[in-house]
C-alpha atoms as a PDB file:
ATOM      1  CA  UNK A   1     -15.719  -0.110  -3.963  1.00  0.00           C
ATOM      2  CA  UNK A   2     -14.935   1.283  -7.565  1.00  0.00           C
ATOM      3  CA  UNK A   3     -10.907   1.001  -6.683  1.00  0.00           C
ATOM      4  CA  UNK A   4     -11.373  -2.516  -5.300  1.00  0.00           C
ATOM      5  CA  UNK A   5     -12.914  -3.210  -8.362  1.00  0.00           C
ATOM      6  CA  UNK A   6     -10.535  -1.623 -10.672  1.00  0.00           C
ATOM      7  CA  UNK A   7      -7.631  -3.996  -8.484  1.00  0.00           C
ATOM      8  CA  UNK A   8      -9.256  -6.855  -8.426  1.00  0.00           C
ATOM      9  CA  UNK A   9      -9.913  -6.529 -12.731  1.00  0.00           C
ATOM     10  CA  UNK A  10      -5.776  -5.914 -12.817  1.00  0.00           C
ATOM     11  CA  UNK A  11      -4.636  -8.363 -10.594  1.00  0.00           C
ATOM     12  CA  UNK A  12      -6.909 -11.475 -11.741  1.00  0.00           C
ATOM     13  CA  UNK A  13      -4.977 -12.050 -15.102  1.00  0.00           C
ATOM     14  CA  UNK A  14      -1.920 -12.688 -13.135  1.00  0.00           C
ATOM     15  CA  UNK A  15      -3.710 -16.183 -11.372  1.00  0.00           C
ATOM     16  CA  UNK A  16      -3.342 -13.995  -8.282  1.00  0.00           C
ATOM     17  CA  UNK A  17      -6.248 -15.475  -5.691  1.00  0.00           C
ATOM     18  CA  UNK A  18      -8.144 -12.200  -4.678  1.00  0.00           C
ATOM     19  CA  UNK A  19      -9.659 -12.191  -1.357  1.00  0.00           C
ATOM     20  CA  UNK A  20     -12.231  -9.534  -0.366  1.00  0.00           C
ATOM     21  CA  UNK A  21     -13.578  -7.934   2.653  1.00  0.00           C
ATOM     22  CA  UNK A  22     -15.843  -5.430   1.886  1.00  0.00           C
ATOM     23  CA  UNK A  23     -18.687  -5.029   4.931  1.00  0.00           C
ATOM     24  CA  UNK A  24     -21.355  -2.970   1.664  1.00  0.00           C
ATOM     25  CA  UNK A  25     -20.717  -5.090  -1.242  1.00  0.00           C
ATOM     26  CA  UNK A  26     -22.841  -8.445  -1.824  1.00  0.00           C
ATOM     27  CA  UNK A  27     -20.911 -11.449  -2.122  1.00  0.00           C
ATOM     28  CA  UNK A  28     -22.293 -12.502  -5.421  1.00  0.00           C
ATOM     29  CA  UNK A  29     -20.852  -8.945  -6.684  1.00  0.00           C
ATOM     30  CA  UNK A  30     -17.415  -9.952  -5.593  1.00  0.00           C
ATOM     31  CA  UNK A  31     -17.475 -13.346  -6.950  1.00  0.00           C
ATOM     32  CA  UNK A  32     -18.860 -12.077 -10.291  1.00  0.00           C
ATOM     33  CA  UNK A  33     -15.901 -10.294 -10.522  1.00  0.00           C
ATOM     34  CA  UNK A  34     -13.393 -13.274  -9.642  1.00  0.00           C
ATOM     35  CA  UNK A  35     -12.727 -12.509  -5.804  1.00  0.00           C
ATOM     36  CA  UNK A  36     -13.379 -14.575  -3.130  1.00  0.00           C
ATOM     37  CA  UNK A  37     -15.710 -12.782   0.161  1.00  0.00           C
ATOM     38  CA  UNK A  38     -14.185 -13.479   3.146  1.00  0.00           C
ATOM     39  CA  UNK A  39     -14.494 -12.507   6.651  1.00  0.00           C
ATOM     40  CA  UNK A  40     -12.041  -9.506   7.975  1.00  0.00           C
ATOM     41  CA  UNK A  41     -10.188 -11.997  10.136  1.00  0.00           C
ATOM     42  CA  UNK A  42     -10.047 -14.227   7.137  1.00  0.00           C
ATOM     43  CA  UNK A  43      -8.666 -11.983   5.048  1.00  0.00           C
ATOM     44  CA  UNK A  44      -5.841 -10.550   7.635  1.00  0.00           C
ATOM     45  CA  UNK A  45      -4.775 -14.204   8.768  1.00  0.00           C
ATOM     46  CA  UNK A  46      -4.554 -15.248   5.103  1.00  0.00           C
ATOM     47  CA  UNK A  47      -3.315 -12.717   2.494  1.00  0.00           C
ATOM     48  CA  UNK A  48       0.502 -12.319   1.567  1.00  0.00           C
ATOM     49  CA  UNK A  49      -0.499  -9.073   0.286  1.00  0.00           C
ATOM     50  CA  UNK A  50      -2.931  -6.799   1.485  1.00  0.00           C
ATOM     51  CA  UNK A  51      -4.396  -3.998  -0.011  1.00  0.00           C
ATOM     52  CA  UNK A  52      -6.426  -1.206   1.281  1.00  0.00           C
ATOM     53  CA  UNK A  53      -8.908   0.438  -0.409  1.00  0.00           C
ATOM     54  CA  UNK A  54     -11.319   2.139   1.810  1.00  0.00           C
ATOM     55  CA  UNK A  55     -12.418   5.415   2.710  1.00  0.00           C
ATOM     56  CA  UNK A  56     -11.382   7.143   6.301  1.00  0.00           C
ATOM     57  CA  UNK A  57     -14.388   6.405   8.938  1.00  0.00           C
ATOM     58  CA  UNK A  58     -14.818   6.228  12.523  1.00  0.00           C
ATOM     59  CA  UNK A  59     -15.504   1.466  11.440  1.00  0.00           C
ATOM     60  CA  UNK A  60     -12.238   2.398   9.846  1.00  0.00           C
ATOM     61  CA  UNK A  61      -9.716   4.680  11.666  1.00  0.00           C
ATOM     62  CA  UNK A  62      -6.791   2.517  13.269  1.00  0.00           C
ATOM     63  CA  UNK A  63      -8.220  -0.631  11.550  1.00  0.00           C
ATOM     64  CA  UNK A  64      -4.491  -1.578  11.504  1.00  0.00           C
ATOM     65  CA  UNK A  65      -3.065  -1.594  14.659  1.00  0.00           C
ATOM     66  CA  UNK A  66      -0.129  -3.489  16.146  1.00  0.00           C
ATOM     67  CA  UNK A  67      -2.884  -6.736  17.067  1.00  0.00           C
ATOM     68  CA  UNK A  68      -3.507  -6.762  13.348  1.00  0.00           C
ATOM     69  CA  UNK A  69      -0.324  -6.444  11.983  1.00  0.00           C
ATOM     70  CA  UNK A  70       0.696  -9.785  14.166  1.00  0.00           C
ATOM     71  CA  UNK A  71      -2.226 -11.667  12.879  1.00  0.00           C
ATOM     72  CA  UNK A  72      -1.154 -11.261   9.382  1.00  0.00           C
ATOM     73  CA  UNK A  73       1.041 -13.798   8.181  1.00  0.00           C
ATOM     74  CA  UNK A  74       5.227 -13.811   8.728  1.00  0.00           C
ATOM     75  CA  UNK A  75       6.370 -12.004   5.566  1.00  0.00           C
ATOM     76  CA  UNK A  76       3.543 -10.252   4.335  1.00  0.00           C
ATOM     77  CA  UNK A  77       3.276  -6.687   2.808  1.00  0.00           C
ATOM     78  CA  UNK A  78       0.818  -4.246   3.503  1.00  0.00           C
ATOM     79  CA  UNK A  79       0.077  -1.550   0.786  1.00  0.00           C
ATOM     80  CA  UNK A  80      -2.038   1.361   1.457  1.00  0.00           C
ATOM     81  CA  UNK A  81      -3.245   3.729  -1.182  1.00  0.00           C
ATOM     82  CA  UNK A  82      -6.212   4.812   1.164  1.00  0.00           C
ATOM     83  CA  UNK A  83      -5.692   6.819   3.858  1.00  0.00           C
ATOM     84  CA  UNK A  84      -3.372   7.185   6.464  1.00  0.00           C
ATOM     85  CA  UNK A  85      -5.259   7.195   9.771  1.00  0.00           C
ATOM     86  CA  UNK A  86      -6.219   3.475   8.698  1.00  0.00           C
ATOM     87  CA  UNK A  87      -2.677   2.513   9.799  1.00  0.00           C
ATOM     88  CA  UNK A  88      -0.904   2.856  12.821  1.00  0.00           C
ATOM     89  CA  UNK A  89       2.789   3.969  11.908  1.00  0.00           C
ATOM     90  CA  UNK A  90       4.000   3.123  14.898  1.00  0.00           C
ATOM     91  CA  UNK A  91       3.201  -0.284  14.864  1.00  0.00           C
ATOM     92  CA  UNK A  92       4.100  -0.459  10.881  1.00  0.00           C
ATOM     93  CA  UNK A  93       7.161   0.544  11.654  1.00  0.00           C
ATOM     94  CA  UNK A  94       7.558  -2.310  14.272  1.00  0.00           C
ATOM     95  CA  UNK A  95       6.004  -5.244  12.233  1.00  0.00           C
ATOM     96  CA  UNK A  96       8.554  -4.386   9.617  1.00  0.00           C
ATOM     97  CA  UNK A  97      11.753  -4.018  11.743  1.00  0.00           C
ATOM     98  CA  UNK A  98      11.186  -6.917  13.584  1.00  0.00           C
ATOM     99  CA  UNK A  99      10.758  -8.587  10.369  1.00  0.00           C
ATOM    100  CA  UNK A 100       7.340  -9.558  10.729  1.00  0.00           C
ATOM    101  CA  UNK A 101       5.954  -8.122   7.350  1.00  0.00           C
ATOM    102  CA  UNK A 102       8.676  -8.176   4.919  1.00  0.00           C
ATOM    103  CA  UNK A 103       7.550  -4.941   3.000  1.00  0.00           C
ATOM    104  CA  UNK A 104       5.409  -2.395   2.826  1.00  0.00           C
ATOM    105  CA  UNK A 105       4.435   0.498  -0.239  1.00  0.00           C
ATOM    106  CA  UNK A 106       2.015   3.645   0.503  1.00  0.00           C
ATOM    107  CA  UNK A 107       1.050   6.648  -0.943  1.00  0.00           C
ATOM    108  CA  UNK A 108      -0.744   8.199   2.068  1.00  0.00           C
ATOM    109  CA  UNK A 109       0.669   8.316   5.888  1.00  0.00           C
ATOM    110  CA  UNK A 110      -0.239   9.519   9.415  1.00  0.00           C
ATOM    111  CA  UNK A 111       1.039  12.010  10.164  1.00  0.00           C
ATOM    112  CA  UNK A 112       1.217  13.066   6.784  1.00  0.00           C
ATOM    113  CA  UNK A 113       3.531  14.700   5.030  1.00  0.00           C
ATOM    114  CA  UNK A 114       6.248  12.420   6.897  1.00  0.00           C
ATOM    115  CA  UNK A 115       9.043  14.139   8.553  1.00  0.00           C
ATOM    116  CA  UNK A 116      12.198  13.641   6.437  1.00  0.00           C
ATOM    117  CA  UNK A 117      13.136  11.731   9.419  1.00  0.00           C
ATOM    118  CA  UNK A 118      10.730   9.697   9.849  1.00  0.00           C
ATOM    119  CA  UNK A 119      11.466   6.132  11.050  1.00  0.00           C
ATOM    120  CA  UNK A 120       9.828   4.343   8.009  1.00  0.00           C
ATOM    121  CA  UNK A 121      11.436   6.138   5.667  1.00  0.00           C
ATOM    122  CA  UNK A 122      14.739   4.992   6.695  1.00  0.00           C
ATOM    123  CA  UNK A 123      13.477   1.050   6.228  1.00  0.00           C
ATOM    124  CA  UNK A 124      15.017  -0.168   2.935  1.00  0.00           C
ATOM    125  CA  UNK A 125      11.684  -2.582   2.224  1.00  0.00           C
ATOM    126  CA  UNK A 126       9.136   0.540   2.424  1.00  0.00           C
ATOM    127  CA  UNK A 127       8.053   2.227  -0.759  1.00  0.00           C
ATOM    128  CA  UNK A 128       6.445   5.726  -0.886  1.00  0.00           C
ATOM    129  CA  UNK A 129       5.368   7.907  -3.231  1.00  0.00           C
ATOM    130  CA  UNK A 130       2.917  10.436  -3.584  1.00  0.00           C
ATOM    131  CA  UNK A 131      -1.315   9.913  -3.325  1.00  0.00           C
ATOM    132  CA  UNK A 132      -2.271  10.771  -6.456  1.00  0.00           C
ATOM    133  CA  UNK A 133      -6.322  11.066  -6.646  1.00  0.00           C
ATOM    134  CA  UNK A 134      -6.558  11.992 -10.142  1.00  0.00           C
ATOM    135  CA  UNK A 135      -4.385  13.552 -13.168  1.00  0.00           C
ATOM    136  CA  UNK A 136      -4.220  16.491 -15.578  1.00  0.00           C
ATOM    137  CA  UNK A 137      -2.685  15.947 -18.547  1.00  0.00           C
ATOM    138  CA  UNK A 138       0.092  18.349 -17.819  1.00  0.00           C
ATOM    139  CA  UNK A 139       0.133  16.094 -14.568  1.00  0.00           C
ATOM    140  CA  UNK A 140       0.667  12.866 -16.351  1.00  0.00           C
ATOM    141  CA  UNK A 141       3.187  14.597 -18.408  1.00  0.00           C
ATOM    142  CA  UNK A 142       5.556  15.405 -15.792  1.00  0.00           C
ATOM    143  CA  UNK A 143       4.806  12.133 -14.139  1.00  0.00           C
ATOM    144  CA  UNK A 144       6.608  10.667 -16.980  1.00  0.00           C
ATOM    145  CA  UNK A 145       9.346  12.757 -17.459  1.00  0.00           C
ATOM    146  CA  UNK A 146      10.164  12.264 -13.913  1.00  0.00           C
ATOM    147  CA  UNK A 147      10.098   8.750 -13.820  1.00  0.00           C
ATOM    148  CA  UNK A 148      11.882   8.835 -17.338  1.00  0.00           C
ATOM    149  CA  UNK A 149      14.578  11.010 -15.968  1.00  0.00           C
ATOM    150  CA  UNK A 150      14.913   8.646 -12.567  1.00  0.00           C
ATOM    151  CA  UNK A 151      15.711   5.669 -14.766  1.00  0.00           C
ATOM    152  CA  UNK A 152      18.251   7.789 -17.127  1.00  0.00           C
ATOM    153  CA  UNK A 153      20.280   8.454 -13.386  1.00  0.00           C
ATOM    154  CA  UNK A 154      20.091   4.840 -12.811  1.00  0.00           C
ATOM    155  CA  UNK A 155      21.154   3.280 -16.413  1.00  0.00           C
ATOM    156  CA  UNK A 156      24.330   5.808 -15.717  1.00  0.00           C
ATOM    157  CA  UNK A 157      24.893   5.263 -12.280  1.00  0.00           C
ATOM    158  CA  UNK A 158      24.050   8.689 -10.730  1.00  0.00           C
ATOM    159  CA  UNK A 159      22.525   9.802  -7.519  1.00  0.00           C
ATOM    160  CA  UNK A 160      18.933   9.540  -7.989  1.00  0.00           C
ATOM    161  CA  UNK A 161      17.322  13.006  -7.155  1.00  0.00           C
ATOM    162  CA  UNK A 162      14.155  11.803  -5.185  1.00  0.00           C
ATOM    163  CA  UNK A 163      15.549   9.539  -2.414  1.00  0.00           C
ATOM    164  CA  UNK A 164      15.275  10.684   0.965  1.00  0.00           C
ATOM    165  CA  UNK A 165      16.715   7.825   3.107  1.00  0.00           C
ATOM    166  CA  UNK A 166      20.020   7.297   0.975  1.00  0.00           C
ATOM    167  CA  UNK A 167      19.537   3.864   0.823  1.00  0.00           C
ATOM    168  CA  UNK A 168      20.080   4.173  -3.140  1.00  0.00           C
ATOM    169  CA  UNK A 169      23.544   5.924  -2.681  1.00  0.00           C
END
C-alpha cells in the first residue's frame, strides 16, 4: 500500500534489502520500486526487521500470534505502526522477555490506550509513542517543541517528563 511504498522509498538509500508481502500488489510493482515479493512465510522466517503496514481485517486480525513470533528469526524487532489487533500482546510480550526478538517500537496497541501498567511498557527494548495518522500545523508545531524540550532534559541530565516505565531515571 501507499505507506509500504512511502517505507520502502526511505529505507532503500540505506542498502537495506526490502522484502515484501503484500497479498494485492503485483510483483512487478514491488520490484519497480526496489523490494523483493516474497511469500508471508518468507518474509517472517527471514527479516531482522519487520514492519507492518496493513489495514485491520478479519485475513489480518491476530496475524501475529505467539507461532509467528517464534518463526521469526532470534533477535529480530517487530515494529507496528498499523493497528493493534494485528498483534497479540501477550505473546509480544513473551517473544521479547524470553529474548527471542530483541526489540520492538509501536505506535498502536491492543488493548489500546495501554494501562500504565502494562507489561510491555515496563520492557526496556520496547518503544512507544503515539499513532499519529496525519498533522496540523499547530500539530507539527508542538510535536517539535516536545521533542525539542525532551532532548534539553537530557543534554542537562533531568527527569524526562514523558517516561512511564522509569527506565530513564
Amino acid at each position: 500500500g501507499r505507506i509500504g511504498k512511502a517505507v520502502t522509498r526511505r529505507l532503500i538509500p540505506f542498502g537495506c534489502r526490502v522484502t515484501v508481502f503484500d497479498p494485492v500488489v503485483e510483483p512487478g510493482e514491488i520490484e519497480d520500486r526496489g523490494g523483493t515479493p516474497v511469500s508471508w512465510e518468507t518474509l517472517v522466517g527471514d527479516s531482522d526487521i519487520l514492519t507492518l503496514h496493513c489495514p485491520s481485517t478479519d485475513q489480518t486480525r491476530g496475524m501475529i500470534g505467539r507461532e509467528t513470533l517464534t518463526r521469526m528469526p532470534l533477535g529480530a524487532i517487530l515494529i507496528n505502526v498499523a493497528r493493534g489487533d494485528l498483534v497479540d500482546t501477550g505473546a509480544l510480550v513473551e517473544a521479547l522477555q524470553s529474548g527471542h526478538l530483541s526489540a520492538a517500537a509501536m505506535d498502536v496497541f491492543d488493548p489500546e490506550p495501554l494501562p500504565k501498567d502494562h507489561p510491555l511498557l515496563q520492557i526496556e527494548s520496547v518503544l512507544v509513542s503515539s499513532h499519529i495518522a496525519s498533522t496540523s500545523v499547530k500539530s507539527a508545531r508542538k510535536l517539535r517543541e516536545t521533542a525539542a524540550g525532551i532532548v534539553a532534559c537530557r543534554i542537562r541530565n533531568e527527569r524526562l517528563p514523558n517516561i512511564v516505565n522509569g527506565v530513564a531515571d
